[in-house]
N, C-alpha and C. Protein backbone atom coordinates (compact mmCIF):
# COMPACT_ATOMS: atom_id res chain seq x y z
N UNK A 1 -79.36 -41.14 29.81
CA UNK A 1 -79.06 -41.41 31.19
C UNK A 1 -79.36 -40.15 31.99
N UNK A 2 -80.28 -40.10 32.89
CA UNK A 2 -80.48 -39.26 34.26
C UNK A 2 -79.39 -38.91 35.36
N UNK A 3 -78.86 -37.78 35.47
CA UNK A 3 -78.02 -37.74 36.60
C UNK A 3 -78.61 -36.83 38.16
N UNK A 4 -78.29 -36.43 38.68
CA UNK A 4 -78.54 -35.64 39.84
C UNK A 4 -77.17 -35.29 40.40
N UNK A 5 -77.10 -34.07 41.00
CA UNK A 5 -75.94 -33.19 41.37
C UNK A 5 -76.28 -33.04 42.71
N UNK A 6 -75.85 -33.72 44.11
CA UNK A 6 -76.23 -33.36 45.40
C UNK A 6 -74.65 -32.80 46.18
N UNK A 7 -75.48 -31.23 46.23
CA UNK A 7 -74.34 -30.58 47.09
C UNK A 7 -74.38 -30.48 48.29
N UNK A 8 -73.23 -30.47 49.29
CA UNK A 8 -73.83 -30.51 50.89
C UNK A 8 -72.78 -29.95 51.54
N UNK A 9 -73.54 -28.79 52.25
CA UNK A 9 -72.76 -28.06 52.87
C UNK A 9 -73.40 -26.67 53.57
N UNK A 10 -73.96 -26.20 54.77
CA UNK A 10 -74.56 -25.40 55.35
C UNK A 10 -73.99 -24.22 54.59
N UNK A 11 -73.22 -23.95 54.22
CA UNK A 11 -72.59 -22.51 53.62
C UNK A 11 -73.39 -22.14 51.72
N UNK A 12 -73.97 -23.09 51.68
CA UNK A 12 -74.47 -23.51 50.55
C UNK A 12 -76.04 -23.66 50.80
N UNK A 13 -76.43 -24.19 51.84
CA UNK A 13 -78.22 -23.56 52.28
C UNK A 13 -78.07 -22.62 52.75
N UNK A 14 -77.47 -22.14 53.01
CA UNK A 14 -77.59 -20.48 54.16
C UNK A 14 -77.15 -19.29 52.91
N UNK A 15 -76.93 -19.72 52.02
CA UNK A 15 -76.27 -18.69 50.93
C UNK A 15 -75.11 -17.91 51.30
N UNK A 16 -74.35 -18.61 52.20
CA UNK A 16 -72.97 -17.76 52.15
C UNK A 16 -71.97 -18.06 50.70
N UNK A 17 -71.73 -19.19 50.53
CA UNK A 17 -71.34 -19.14 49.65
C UNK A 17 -72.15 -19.92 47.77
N UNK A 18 -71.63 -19.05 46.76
CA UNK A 18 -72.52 -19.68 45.61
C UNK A 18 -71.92 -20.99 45.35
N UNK A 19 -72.82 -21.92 44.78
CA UNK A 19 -72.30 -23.33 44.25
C UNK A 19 -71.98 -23.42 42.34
N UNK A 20 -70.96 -23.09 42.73
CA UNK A 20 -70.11 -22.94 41.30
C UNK A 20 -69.74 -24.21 40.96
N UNK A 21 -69.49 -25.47 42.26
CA UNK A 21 -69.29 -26.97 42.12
C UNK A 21 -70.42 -27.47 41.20
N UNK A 22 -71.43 -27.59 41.48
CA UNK A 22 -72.45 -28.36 40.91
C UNK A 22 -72.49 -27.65 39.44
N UNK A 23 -72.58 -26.30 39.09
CA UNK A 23 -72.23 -25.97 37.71
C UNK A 23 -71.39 -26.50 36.76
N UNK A 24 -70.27 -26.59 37.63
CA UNK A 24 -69.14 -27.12 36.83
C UNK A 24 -69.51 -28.59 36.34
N UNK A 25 -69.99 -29.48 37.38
CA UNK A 25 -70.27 -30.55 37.51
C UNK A 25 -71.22 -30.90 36.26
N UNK A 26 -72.29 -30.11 36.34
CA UNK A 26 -73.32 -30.60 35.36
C UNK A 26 -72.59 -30.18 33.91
N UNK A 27 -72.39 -29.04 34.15
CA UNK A 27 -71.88 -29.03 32.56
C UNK A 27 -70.45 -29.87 32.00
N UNK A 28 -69.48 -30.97 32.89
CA UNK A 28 -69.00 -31.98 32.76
C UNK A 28 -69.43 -33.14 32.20
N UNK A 29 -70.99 -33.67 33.29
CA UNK A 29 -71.62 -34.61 33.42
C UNK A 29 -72.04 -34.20 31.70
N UNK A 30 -72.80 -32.89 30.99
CA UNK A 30 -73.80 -32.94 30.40
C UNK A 30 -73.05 -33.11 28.68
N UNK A 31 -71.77 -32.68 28.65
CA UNK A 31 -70.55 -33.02 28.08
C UNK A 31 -70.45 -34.60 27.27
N UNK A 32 -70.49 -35.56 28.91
CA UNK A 32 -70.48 -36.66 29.08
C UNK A 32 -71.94 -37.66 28.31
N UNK A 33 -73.09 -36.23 28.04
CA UNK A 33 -74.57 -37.46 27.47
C UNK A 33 -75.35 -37.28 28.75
N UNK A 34 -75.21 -37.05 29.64
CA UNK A 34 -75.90 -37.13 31.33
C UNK A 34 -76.84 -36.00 30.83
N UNK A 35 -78.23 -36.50 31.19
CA UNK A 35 -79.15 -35.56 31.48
C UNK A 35 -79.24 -34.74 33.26
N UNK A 36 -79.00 -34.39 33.70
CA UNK A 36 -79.09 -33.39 34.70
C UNK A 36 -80.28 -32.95 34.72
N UNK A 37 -81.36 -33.63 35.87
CA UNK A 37 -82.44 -33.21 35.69
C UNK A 37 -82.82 -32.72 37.24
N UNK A 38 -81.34 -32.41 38.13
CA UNK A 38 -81.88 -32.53 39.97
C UNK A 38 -80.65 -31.79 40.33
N UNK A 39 -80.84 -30.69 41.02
CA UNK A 39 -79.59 -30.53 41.86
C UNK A 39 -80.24 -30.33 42.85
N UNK A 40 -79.84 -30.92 44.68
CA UNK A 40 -80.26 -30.67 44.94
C UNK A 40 -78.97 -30.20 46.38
N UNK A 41 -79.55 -29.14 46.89
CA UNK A 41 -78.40 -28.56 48.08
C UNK A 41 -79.03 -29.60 49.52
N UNK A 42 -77.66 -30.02 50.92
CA UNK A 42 -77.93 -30.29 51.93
C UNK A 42 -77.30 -30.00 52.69
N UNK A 43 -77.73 -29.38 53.92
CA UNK A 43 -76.73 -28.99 54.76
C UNK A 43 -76.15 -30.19 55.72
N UNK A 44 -74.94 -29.65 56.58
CA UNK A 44 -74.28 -30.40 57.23
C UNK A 44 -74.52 -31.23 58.65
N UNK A 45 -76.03 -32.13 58.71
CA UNK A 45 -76.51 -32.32 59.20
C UNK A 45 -76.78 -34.18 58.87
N UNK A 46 -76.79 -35.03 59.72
CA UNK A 46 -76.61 -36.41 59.62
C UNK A 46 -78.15 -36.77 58.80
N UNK A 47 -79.12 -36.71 59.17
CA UNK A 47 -80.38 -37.36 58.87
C UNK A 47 -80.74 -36.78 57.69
N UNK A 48 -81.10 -35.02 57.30
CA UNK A 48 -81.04 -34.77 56.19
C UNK A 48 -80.40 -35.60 55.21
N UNK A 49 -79.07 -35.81 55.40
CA UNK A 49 -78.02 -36.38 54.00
C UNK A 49 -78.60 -37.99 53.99
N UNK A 50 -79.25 -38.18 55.08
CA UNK A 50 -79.67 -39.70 54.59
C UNK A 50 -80.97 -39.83 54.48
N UNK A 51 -81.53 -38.79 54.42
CA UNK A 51 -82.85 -38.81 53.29
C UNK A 51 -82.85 -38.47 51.81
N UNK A 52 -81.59 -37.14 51.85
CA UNK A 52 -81.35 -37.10 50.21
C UNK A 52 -81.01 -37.79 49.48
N UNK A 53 -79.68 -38.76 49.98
CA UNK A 53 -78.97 -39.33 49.38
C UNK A 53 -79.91 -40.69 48.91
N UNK A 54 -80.41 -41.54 49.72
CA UNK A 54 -81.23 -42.47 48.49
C UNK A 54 -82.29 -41.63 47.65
N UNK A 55 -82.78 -40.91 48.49
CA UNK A 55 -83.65 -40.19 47.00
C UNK A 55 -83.44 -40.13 45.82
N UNK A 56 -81.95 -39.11 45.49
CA UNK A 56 -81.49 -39.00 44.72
C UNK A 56 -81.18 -39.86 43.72
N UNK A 57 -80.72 -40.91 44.77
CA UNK A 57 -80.08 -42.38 43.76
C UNK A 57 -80.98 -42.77 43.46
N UNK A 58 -83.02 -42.74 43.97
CA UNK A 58 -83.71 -43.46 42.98
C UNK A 58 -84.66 -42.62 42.29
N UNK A 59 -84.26 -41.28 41.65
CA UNK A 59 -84.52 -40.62 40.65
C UNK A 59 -83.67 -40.60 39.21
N UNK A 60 -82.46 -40.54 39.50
CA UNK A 60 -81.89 -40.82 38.86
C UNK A 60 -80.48 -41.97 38.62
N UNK A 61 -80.11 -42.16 37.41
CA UNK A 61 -79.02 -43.50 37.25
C UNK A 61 -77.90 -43.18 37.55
N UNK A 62 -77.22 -42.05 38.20
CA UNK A 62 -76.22 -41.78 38.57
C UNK A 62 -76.15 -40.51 39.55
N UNK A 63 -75.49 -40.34 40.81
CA UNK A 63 -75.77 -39.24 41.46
C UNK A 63 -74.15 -38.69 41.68
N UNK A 64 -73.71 -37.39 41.70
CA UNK A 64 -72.78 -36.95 42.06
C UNK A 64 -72.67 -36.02 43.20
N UNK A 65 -71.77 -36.23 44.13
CA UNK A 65 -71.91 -35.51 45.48
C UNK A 65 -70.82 -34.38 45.82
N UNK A 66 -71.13 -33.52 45.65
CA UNK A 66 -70.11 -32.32 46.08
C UNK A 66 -69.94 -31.41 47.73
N UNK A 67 -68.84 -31.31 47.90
CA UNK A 67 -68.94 -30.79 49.37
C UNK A 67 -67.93 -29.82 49.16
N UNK A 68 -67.02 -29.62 50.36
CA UNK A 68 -65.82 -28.79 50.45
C UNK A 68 -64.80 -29.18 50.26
N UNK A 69 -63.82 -28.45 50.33
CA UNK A 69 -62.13 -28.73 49.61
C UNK A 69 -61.69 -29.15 50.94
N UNK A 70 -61.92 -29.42 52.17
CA UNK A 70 -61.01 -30.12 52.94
C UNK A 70 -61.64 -30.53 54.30
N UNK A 71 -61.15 -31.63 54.65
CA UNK A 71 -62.50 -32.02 55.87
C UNK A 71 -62.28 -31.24 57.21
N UNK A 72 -63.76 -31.53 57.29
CA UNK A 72 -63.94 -30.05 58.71
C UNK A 72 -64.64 -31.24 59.59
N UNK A 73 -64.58 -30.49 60.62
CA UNK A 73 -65.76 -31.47 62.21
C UNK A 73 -66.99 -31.66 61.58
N UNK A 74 -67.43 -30.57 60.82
CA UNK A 74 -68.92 -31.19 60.27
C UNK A 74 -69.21 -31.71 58.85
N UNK A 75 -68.09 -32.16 58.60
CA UNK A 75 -68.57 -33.60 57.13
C UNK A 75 -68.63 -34.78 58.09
N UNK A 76 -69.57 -34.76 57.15
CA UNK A 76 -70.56 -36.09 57.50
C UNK A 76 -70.78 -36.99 56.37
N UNK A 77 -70.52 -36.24 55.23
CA UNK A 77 -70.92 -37.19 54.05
C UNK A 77 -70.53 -38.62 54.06
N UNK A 78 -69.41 -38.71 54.86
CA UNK A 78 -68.85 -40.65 54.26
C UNK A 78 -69.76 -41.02 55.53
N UNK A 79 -70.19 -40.46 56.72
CA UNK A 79 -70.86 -41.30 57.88
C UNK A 79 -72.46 -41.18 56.97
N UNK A 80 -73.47 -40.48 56.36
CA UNK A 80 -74.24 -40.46 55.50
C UNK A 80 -74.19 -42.22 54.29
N UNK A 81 -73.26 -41.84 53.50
CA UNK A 81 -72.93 -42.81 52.47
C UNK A 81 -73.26 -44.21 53.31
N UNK A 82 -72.44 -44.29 54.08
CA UNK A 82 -72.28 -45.86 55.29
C UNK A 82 -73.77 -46.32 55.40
N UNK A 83 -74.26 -45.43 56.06
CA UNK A 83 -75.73 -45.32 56.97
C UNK A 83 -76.29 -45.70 55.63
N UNK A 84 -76.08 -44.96 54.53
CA UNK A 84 -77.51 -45.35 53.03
C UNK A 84 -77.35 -46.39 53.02
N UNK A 85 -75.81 -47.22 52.83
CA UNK A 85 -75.53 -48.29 52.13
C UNK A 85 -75.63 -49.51 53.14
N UNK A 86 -75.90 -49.38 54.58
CA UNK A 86 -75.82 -50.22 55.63
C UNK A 86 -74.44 -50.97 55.72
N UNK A 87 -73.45 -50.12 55.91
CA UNK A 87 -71.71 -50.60 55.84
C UNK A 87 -71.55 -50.10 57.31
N UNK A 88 -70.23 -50.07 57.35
CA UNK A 88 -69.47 -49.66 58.37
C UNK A 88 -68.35 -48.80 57.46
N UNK A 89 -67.72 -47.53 57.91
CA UNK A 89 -66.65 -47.06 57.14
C UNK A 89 -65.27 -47.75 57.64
N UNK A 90 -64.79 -48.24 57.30
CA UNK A 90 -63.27 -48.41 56.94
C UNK A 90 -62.00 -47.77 56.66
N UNK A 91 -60.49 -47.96 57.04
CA UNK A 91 -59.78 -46.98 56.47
C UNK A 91 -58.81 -47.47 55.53
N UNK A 92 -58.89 -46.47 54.38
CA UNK A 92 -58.10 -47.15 53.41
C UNK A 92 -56.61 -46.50 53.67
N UNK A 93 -55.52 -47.61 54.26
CA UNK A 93 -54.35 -47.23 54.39
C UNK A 93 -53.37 -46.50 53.45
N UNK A 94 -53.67 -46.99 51.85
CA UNK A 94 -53.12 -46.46 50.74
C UNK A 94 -53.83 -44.87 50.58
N UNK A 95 -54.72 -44.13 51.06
CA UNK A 95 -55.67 -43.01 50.89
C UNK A 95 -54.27 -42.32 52.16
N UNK A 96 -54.47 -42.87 53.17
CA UNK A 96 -53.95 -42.36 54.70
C UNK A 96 -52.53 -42.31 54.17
N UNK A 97 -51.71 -42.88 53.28
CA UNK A 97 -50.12 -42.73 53.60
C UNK A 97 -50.29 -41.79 52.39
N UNK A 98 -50.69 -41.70 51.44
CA UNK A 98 -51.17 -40.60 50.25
C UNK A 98 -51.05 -38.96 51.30
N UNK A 99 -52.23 -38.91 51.99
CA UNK A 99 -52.28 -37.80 52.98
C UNK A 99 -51.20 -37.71 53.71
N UNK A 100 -50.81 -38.55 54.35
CA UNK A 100 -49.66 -38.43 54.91
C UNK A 100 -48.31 -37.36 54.54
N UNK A 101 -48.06 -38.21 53.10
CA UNK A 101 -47.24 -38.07 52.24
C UNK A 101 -46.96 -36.42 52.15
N UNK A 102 -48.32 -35.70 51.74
CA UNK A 102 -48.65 -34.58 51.47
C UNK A 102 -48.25 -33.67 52.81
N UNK A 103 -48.18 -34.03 53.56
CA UNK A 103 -48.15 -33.15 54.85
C UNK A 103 -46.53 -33.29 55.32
N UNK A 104 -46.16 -33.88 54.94
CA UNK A 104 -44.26 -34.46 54.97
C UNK A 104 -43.40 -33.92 53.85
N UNK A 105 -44.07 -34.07 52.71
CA UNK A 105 -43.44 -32.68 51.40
C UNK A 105 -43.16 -31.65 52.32
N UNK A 106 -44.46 -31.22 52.67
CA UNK A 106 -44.81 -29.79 53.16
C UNK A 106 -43.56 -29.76 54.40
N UNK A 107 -42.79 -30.82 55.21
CA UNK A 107 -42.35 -30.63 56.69
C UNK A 107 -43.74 -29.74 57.81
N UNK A 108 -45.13 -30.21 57.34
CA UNK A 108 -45.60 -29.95 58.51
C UNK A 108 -46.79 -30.98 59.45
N UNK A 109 -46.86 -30.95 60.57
CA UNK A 109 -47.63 -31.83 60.82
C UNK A 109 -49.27 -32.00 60.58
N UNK A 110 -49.56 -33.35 60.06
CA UNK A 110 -50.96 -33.56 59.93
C UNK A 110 -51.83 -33.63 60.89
N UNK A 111 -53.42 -32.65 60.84
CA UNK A 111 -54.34 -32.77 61.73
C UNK A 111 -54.52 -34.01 61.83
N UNK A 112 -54.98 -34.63 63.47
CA UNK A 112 -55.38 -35.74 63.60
C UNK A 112 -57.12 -35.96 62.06
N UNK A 113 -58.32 -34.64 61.84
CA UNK A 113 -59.37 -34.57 61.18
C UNK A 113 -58.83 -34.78 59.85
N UNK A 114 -57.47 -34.60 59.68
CA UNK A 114 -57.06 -35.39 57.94
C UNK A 114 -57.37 -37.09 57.99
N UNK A 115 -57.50 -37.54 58.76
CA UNK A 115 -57.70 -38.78 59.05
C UNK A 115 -59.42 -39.17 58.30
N UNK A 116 -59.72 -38.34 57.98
CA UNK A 116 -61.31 -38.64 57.64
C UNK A 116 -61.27 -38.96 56.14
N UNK A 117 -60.61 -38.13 55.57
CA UNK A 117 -60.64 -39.09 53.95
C UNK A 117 -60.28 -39.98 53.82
N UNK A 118 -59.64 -40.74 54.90
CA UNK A 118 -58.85 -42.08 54.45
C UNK A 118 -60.20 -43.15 54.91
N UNK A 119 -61.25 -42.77 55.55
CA UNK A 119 -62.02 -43.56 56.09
C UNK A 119 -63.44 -43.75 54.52
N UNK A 120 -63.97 -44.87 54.20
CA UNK A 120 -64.82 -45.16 53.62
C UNK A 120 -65.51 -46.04 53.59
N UNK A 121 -66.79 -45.81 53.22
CA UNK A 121 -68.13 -46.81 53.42
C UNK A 121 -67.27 -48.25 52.94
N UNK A 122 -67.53 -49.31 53.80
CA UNK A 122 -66.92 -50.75 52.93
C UNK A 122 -67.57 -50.64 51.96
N UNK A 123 -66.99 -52.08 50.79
CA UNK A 123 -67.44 -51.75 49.53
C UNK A 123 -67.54 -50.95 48.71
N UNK A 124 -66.88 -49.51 49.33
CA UNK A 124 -66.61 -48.55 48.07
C UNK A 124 -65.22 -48.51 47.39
N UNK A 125 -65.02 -47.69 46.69
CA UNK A 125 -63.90 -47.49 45.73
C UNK A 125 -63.74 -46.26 45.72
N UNK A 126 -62.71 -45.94 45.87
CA UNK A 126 -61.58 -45.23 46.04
C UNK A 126 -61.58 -44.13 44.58
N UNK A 127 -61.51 -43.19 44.78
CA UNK A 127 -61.26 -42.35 43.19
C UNK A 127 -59.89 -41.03 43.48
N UNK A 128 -59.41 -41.76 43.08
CA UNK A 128 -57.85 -41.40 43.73
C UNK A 128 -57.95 -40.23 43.41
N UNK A 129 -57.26 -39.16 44.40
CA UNK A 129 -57.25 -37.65 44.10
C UNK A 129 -55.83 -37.09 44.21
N UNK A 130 -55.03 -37.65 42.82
CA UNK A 130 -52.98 -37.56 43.05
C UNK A 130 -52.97 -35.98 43.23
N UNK A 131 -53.68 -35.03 43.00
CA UNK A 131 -53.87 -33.35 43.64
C UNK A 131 -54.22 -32.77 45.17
N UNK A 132 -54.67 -33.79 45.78
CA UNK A 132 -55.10 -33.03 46.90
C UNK A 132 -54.99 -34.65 48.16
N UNK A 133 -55.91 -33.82 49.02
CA UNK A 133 -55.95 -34.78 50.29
C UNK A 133 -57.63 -35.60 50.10
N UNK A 134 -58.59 -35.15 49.60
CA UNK A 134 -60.12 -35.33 49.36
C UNK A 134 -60.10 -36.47 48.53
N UNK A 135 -59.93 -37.55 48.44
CA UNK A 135 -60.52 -38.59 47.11
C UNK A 135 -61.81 -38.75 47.28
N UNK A 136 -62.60 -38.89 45.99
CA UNK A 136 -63.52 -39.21 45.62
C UNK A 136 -64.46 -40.78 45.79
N UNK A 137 -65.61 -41.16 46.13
CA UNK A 137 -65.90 -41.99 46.83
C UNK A 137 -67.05 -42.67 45.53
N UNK A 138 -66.72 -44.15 45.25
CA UNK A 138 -67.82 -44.57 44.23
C UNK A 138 -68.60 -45.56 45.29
N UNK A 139 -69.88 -45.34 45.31
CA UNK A 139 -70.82 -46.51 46.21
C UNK A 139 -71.78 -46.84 45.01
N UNK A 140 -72.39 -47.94 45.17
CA UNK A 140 -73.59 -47.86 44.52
C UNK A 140 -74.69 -48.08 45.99
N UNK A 141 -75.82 -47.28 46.06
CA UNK A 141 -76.91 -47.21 46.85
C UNK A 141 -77.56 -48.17 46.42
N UNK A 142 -78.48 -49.02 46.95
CA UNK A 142 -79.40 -49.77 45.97
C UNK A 142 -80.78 -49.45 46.48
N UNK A 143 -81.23 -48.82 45.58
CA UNK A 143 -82.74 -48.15 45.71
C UNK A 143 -83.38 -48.61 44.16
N UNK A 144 -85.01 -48.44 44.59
CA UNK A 144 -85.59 -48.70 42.74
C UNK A 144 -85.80 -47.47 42.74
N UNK A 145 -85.12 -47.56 40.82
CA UNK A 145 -85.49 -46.84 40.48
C UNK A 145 -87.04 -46.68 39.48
N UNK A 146 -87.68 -45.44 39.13
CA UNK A 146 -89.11 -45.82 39.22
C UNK A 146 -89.03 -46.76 37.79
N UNK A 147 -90.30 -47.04 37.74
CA UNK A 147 -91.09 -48.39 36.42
C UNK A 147 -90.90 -47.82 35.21
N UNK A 148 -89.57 -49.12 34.83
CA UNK A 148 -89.33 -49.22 32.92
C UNK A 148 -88.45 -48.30 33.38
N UNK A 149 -87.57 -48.37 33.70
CA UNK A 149 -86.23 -47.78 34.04
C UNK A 149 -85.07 -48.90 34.31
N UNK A 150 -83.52 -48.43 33.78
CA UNK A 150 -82.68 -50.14 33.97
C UNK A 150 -81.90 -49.74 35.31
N UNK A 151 -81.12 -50.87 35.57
CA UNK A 151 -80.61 -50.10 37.02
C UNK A 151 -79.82 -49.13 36.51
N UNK A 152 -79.13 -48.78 37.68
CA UNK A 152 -78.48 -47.41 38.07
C UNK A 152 -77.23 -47.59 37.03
N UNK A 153 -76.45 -46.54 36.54
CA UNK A 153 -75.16 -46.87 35.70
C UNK A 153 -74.31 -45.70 36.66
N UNK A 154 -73.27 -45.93 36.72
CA UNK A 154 -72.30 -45.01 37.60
C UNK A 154 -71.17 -44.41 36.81
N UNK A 155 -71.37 -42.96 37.61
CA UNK A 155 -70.76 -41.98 36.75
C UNK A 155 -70.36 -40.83 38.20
């Protein structure tokens, strides 16, 4: 099985910071049997991420997407995901009282921009994150992949 590692995040094309995510990642994935044959970096920019993102998905049978530890004004990735998959994002209320939750332990108030993980492409699934505020997002893209290849397997 073929994977691809797409990281996105201007701090990550500009080389401010190193991508230690996608390392970790592949050597998880490679753990797992995943060939890792693509990483590829995108910055925080709408059209870029929706040229990578089907790419990716039709090079290889599984793609994994890494960004930052907490949402900022410029993630874009779930408005990206939507746009590949031709959805609308949605909010998952069980994601939103999760976040919630977390900010009420704490006694402090939640940014209105915590509101963005709870939002996801319809038709996706949820990859619950009981550690943090960020859950993880399963879509399948539907792109071909190239000749004598089976579809996509998700990972």
């Amino acid at each position: 099985m073929r994977g691809e590692i797409v990281a996105i995040g201007d701090e990550l094309t500009t080389g401010v910071r190193l991508d230690t995510n996608s390392q970790w990642i592949a050597q998880q994935l490679g753990d797992l049997g995943v060939d890792v044959l693509y990483h590829t970096a995108v910055g925080d920019e709408l059209q870029p991420m929706q040229a990578v993102l089907p790419a990716a998905a039709g090079r290889a049978h599984g793609t994994s997407c890494a960004g930052g530890l907490d949402p900022t004004a410029d993630d874009l990735t779930r408005d990206a995901l939507a746009a590949c998959a031709g959805v609308q994002l949605v909010q998952d209320d069980d994601v939103l009282a999760h976040i919630r939750s977390i900010y009420s332990r704490r006694r402090r108030p939640m940014p209105d921009r915590n509101i963005v993980p709870a939002m996801f492409p319809a038709g996706s699934q949820v990859i619950p994150n009981p550690h943090g505020k960020a859950p993880g997002i399963d879509i399948n893209i539907d792109v071909p992949l190239p000749r004598g290849d089976s579809q996509p397997d998700r990972f």
